[in-house]
Protein backbone atom coordinates (compact mmCIF):
# COMPACT_ATOMS: atom_id res chain seq x y z
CA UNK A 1 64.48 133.72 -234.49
CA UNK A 2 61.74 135.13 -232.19
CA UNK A 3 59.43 132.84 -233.51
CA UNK A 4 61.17 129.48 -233.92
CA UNK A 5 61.99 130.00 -229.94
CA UNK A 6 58.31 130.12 -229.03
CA UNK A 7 57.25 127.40 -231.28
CA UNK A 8 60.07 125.55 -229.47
CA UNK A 9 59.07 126.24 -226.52
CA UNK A 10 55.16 124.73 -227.71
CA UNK A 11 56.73 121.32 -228.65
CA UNK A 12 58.45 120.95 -225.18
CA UNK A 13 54.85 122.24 -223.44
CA UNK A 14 52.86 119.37 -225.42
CA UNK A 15 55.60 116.71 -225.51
CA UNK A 16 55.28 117.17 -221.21
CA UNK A 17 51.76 116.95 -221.19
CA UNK A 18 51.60 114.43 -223.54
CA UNK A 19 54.25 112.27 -221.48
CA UNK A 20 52.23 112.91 -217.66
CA UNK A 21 48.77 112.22 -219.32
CA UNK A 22 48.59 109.15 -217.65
CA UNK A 23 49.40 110.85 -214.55
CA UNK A 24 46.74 113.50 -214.57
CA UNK A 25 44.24 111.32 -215.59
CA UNK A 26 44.95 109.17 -212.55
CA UNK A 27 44.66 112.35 -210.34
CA UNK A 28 40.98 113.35 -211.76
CA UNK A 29 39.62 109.83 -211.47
CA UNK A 30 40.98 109.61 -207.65
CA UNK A 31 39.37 113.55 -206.99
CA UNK A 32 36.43 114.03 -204.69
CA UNK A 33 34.34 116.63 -203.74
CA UNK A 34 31.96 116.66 -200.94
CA UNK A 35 28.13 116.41 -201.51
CA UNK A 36 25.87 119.11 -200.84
CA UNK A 37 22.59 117.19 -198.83
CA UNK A 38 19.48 118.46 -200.51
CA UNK A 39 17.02 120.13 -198.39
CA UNK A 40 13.36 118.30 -198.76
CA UNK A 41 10.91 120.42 -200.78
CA UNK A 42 8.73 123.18 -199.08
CA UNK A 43 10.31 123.24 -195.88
CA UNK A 44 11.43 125.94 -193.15
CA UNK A 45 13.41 126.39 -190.37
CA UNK A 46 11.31 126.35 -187.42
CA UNK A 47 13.32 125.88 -184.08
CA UNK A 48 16.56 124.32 -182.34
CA UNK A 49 15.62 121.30 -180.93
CA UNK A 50 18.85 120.25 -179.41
CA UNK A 51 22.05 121.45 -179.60
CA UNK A 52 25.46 120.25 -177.32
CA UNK A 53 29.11 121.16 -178.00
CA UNK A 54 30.51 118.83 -175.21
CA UNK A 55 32.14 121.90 -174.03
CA UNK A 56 31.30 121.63 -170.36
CA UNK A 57 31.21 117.61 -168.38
CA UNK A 58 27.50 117.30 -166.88
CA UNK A 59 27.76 116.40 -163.21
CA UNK A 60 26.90 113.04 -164.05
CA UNK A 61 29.00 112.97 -166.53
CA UNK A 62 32.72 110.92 -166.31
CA UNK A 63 35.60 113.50 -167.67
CA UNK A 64 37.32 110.40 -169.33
CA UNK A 65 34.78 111.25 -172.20
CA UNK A 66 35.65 114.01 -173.13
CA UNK A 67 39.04 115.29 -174.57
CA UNK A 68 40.99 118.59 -176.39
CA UNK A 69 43.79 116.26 -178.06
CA UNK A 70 42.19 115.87 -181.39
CA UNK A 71 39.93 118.74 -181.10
CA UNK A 72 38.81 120.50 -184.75
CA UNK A 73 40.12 123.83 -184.30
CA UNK A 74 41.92 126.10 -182.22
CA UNK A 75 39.28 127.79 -181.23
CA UNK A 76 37.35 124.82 -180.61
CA UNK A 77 36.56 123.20 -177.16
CA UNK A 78 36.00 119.44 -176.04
CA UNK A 79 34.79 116.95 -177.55
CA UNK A 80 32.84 113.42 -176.74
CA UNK A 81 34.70 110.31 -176.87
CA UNK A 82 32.04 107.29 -177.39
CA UNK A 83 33.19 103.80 -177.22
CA UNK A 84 32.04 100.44 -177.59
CA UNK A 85 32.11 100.13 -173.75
CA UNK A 86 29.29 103.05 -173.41
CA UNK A 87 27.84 102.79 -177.00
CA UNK A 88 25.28 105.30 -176.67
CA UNK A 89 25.76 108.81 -176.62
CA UNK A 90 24.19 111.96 -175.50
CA UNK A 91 21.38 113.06 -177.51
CA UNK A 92 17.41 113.86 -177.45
CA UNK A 93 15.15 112.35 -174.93
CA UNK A 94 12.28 114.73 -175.56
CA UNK A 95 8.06 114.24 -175.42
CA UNK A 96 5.92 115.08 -178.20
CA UNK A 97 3.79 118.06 -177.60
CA UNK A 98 1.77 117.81 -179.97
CA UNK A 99 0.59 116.08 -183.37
CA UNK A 100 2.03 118.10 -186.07
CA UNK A 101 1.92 117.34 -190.34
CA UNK A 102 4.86 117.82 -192.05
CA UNK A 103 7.61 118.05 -190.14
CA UNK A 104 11.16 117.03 -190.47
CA UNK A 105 14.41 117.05 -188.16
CA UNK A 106 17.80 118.15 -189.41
CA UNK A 107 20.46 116.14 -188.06
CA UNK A 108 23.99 118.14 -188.17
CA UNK A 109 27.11 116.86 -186.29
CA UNK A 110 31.01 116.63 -186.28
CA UNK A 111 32.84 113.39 -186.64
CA UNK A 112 36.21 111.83 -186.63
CA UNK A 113 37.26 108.17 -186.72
CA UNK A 114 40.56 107.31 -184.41
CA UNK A 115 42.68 104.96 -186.72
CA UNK A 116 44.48 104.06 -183.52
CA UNK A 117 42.74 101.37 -181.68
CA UNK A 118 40.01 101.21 -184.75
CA UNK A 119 39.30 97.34 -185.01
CA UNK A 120 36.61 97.89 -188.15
CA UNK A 121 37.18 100.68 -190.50
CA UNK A 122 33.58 100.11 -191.74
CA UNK A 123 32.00 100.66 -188.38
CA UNK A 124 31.74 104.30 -187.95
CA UNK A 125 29.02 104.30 -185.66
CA UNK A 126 24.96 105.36 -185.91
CA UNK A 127 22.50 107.84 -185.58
CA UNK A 128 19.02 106.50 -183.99
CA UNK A 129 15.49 107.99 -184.27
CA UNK A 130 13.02 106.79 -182.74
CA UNK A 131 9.60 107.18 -181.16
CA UNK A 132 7.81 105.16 -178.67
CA UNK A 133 4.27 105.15 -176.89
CA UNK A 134 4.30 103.15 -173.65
CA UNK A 135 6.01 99.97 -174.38
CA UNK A 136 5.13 100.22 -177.95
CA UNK A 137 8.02 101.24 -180.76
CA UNK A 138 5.98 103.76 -183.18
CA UNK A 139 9.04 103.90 -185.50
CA UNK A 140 12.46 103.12 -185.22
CA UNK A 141 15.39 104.70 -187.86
CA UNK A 142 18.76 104.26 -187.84
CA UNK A 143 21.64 106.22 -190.25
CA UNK A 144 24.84 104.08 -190.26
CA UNK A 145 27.48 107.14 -190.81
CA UNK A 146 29.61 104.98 -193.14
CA UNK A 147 26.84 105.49 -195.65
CA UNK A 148 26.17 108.83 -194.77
CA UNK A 149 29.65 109.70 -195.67
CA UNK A 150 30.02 107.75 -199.13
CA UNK A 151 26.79 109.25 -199.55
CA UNK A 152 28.15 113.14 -198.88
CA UNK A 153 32.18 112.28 -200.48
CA UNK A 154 33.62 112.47 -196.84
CA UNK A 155 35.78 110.21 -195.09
CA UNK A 156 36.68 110.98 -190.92
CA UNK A 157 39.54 108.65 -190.54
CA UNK A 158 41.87 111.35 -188.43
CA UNK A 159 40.04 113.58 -190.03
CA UNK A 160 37.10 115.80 -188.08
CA UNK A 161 34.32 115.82 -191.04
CA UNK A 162 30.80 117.86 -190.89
CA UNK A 163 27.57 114.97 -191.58
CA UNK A 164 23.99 115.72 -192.25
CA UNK A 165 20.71 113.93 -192.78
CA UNK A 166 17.20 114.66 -192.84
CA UNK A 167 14.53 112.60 -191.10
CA UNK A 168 10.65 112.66 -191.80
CA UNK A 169 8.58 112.50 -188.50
CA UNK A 170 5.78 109.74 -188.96
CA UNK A 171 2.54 111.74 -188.75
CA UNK A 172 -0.02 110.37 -186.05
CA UNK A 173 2.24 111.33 -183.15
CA UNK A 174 -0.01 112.10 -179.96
CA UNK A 175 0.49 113.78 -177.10
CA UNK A 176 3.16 112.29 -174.78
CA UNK A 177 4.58 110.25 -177.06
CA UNK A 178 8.77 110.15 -176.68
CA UNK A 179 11.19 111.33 -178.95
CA UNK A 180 14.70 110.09 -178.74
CA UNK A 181 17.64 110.60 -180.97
CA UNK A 182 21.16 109.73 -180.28
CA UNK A 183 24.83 108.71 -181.58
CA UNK A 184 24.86 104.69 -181.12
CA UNK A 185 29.17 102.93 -181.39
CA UNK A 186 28.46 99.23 -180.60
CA UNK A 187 31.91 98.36 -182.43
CA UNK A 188 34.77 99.30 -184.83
CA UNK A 189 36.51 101.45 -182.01
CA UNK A 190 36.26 104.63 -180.64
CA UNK A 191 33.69 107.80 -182.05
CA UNK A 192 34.82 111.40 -181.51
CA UNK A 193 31.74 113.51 -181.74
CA UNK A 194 31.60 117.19 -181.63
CA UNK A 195 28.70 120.17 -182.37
CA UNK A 196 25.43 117.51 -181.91
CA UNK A 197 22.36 119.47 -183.13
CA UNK A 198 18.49 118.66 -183.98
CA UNK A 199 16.88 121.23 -185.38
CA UNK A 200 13.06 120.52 -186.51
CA UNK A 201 11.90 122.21 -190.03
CA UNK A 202 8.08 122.36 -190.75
CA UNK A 203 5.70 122.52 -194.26
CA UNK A 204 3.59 124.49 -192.10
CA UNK A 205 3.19 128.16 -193.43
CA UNK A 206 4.35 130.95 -191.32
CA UNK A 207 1.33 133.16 -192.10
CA UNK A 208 -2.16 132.07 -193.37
CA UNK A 209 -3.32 132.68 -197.26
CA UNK A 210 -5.53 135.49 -198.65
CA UNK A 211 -5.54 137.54 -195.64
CA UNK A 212 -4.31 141.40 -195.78
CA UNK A 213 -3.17 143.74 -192.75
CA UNK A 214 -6.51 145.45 -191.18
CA UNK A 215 -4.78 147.62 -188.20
CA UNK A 216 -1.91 147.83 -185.99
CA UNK A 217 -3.04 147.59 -182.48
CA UNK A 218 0.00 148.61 -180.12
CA UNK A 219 3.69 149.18 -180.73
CA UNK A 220 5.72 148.58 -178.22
CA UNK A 221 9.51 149.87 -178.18
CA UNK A 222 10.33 149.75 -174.19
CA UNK A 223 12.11 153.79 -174.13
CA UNK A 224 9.29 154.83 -171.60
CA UNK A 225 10.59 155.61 -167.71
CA UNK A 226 7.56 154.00 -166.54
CA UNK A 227 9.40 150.58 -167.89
CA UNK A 228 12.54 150.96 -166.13
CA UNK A 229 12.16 147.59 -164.11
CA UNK A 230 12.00 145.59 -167.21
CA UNK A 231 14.30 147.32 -169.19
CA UNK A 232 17.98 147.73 -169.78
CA UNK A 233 20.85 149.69 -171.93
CA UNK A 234 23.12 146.59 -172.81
CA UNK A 235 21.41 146.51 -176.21
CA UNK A 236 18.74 147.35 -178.51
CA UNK A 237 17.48 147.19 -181.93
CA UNK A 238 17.14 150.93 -182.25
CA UNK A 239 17.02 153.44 -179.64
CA UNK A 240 18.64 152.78 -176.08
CA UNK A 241 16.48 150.58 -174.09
CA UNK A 242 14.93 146.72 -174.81
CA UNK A 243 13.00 144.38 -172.38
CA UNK A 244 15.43 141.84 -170.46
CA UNK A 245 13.44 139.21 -169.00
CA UNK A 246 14.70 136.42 -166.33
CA UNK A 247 14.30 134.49 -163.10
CA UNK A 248 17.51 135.67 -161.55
CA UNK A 249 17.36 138.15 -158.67
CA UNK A 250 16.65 141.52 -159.57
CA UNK A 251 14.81 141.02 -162.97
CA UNK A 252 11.30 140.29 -163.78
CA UNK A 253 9.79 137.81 -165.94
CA UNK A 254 6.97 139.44 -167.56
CA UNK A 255 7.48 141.97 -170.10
CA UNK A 256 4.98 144.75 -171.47
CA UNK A 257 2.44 143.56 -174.34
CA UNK A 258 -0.45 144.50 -174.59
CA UNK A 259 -4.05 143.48 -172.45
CA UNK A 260 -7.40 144.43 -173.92
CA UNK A 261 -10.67 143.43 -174.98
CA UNK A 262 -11.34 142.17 -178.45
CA UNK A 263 -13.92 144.94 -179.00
CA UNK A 264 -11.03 147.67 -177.63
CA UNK A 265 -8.39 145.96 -179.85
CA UNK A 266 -11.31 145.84 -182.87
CA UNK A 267 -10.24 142.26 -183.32
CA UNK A 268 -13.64 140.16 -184.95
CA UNK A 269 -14.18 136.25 -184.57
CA UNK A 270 -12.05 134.86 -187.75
CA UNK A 271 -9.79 137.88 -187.40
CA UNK A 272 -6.01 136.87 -186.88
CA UNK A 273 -3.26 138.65 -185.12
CA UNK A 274 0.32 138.98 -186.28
CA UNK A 275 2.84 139.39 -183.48
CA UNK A 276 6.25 140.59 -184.79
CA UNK A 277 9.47 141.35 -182.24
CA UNK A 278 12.97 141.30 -182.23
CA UNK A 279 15.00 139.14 -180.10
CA UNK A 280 18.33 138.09 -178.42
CA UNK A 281 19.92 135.21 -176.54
CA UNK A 282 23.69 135.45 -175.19
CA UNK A 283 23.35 131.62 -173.82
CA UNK A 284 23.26 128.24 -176.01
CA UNK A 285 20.56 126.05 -176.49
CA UNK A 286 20.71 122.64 -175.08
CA UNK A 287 17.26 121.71 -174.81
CA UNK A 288 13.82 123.54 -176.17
CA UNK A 289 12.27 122.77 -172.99
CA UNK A 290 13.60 125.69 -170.85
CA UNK A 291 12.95 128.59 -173.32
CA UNK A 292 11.39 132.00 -173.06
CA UNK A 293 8.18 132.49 -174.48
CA UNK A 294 5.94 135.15 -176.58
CA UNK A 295 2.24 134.54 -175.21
CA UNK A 296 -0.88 134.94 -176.89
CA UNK A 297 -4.16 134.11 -174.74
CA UNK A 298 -7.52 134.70 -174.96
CA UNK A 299 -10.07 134.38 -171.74
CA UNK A 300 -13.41 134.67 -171.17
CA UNK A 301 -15.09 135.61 -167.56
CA UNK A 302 -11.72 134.65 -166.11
CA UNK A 303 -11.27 131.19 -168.13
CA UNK A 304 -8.84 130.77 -170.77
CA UNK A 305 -9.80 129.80 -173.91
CA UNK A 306 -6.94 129.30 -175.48
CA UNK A 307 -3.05 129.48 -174.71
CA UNK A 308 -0.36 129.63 -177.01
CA UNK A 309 3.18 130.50 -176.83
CA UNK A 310 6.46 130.62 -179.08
CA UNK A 311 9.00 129.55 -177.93
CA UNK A 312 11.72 132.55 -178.54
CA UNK A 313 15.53 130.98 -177.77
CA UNK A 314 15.51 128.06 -180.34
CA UNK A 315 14.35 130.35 -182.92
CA UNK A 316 17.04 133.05 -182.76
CA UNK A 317 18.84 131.97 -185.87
CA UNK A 318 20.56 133.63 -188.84
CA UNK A 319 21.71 131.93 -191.85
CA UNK A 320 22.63 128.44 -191.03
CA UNK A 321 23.74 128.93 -187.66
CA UNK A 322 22.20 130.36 -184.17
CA UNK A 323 22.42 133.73 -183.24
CA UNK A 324 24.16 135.24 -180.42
CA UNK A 325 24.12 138.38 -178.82
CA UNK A 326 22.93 139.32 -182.38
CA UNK A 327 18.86 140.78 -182.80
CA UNK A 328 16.70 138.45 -185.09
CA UNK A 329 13.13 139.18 -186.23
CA UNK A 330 10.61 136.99 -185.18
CA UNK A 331 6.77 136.83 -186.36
CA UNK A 332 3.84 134.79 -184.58
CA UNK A 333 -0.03 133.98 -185.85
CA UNK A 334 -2.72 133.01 -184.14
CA UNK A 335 -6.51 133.04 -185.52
CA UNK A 336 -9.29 134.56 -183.29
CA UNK A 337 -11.89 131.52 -182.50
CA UNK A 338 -14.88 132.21 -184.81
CA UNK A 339 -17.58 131.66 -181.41
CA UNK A 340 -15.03 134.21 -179.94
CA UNK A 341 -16.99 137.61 -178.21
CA UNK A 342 -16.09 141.18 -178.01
CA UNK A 343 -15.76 140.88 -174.12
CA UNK A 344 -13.04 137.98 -174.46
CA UNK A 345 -9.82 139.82 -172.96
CA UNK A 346 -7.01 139.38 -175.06
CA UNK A 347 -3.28 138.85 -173.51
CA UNK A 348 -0.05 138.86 -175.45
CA UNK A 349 3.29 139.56 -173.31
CA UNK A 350 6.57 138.11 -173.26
CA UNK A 351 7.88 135.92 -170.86
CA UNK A 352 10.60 134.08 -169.25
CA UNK A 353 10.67 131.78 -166.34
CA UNK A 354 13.95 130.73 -166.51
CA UNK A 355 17.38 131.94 -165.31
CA UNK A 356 19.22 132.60 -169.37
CA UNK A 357 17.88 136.64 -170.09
CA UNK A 358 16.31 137.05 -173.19
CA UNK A 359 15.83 140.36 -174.95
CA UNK A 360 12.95 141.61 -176.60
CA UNK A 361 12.57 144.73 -178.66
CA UNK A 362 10.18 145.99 -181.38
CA UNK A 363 6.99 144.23 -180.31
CA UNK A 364 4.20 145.52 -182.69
CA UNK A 365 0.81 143.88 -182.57
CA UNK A 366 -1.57 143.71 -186.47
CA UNK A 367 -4.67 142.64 -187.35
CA UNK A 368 -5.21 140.86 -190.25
CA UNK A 369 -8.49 140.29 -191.75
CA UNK A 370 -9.67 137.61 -194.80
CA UNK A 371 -10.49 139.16 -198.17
């Protein structure tokens, strides 16, 4: 009896699949799953070029463009609304610093298409790239978001989606040269943007090849008295104090490092020095160009021969996202000229000119030497 029930009860299962067949395999044919956007080969994060959130209405801005109706999240804050009327959006208006090889920008951003009022479902609006030299157009990209979207298995008709692309920089770049990148809506209706960010990723290697660890030269761990100015208890990678740097009244810019001669440091022409820290932003990023800095210079009978700095606040980064108010490990290289002399003074300090703290803690100082 037992047994004629459960075989009875197979016959119904299979005669109801066998009857919604058609059904299911309607469902799996119409199923979608979003694309994952492959990374190019060999490259690493390097810094935050640009990030906005449209949280907060510039002074120039017009509050009409911005909105919380349709806004992604709870949590979340405003958003932009472009139209056809204004047709370019906020974005990157940056100069080139310098010619670099192998670099590549990561373009990350919210969307969502308004069905009411949108005249051309096709037009979702564009991401531009471009880079000019005078009057001249070096190169000039644009990203239709329609395509990146079939491309990725999204869709942001009333719908906030999450779009990606990766864009090669043209080598040959010079000095000067502008950068601009921005969200373009000639028609089709309203844009809602939200979360804008350029980040720039780099084939460069972080540390040079066949080189091994010679000597430390200083470590630096701000718990001394004589530090007090430039030091604070809100937070610190291990003990109680770190260095808090900023313009604001009642703070310094300059934290400790370490000044010496190459010959007190034992540092040889050819030689190259590792700077590692630790550090912390509480503020966002908007723009790379107002950033805190870890300096490395070298002078000679009072004239610098070289200057270099890294830039610390668009770096502070864990996983995919920026960090804040959370410590992140930074490293920075620099090789000793080979003409360079034992009476060249050596300079490496952090610093911060502008009115955001930044925290710094762990600063050690290595030579590295070529097998």
């Amino acid at each position: 009896m037992k047994a004629s029930i459960i075989n009875l009860l197979v016959i119904i299962s299979i005669a109801l699949l066998w009857n919604c067949d058609s059904d299911y395999s309607a469902i799996n044919k119409n199923v979608t799953f979003p694309k994952a956007v492959v990374q190019p080969d060999g490259v690493r994060f390097d810094y935050l070029m640009y990030e906005n959130d449209y949280n907060e209405v510039p002074e120039d801005g017009n509050p009409i463009e911005y909105g919380d109706e349709e806004k992604q999240s709870e949590s979340s804050g405003l958003y932009f609304k472009l139209s056809n009327k204004r047709a370019f959006g906020p974005g990157v208006n940056a100069v080139v610093q310098s010619e670099k090889k192998g670099v590549w920008y990561h373009i990350i951003f919210a969307c969502m298409k308004p069905s009411k009022g949108m005249n051309k479902p096709a037009d979702k609006g564009i991401i531009v790239v471009s880079f000019e030299r005078g009057d001249s157009m070096l190169g000039y990209r644009t990203f239709p978001i329609s395509e990146l979207l079939e491309q990725q298995n999204k869709q942001c008709i009333d719908k906030w989606e999450t779009v990606s692309v990766w864009c090669k920089v043209p080598e040959g770049l010079q000095n000067k040269d502008e950068l601009k990148i921005y969200p373009w809506n000639p028609t089709g209706g309203d844009l809602y943007l939200d979360d804008f960010t350029v980040e720039t990723w780099t084939t460069e290697l972080l540390a040079p090849e066949g080189v091994v660890l010679s000597h430390t030269v200083t470590e630096q761990n701000y718990e001394t008295s004589d530090l007090a100015e430039q030091t604070t208890k809100e937070t610190a990678v291990r003990g109680l104090y770190s260095c808090l740097l900023s313009n604001q009244e009642g703070h310094v810019q300059y934290g400790k490092g370490y000044t010496g001669t190459l010959a007190e440091a034992k540092i040889q022409a050819g030689d190259y020095v590792k700077v590692s820290f630790a550090g912390l932003k509480k503020h966002h990023t908007r723009q790379v160009a107002k950033a805190a800095n870890m300096v490395i210079s070298l002078e000679r009978n009072g004239e610098q021969l070289f200057w270099e700095g890294l830039e610390v606040d668009p770096r502070l980064r864990k996983g995919a996202k920026q960090a804040y108010g959370e410590w992140v490990n930074l490293e920075m290289w620099q090789e000793i000229p080979v003409d360079a002399q034992g009476s060249d003074l050596l300079k490496i300090y952090p610093w911060n000119n502008n009115w955001n703290p930044i925290y710094i803690d762990d600063l050690q100082i290595e030579v590295w030497r070529k097998q």
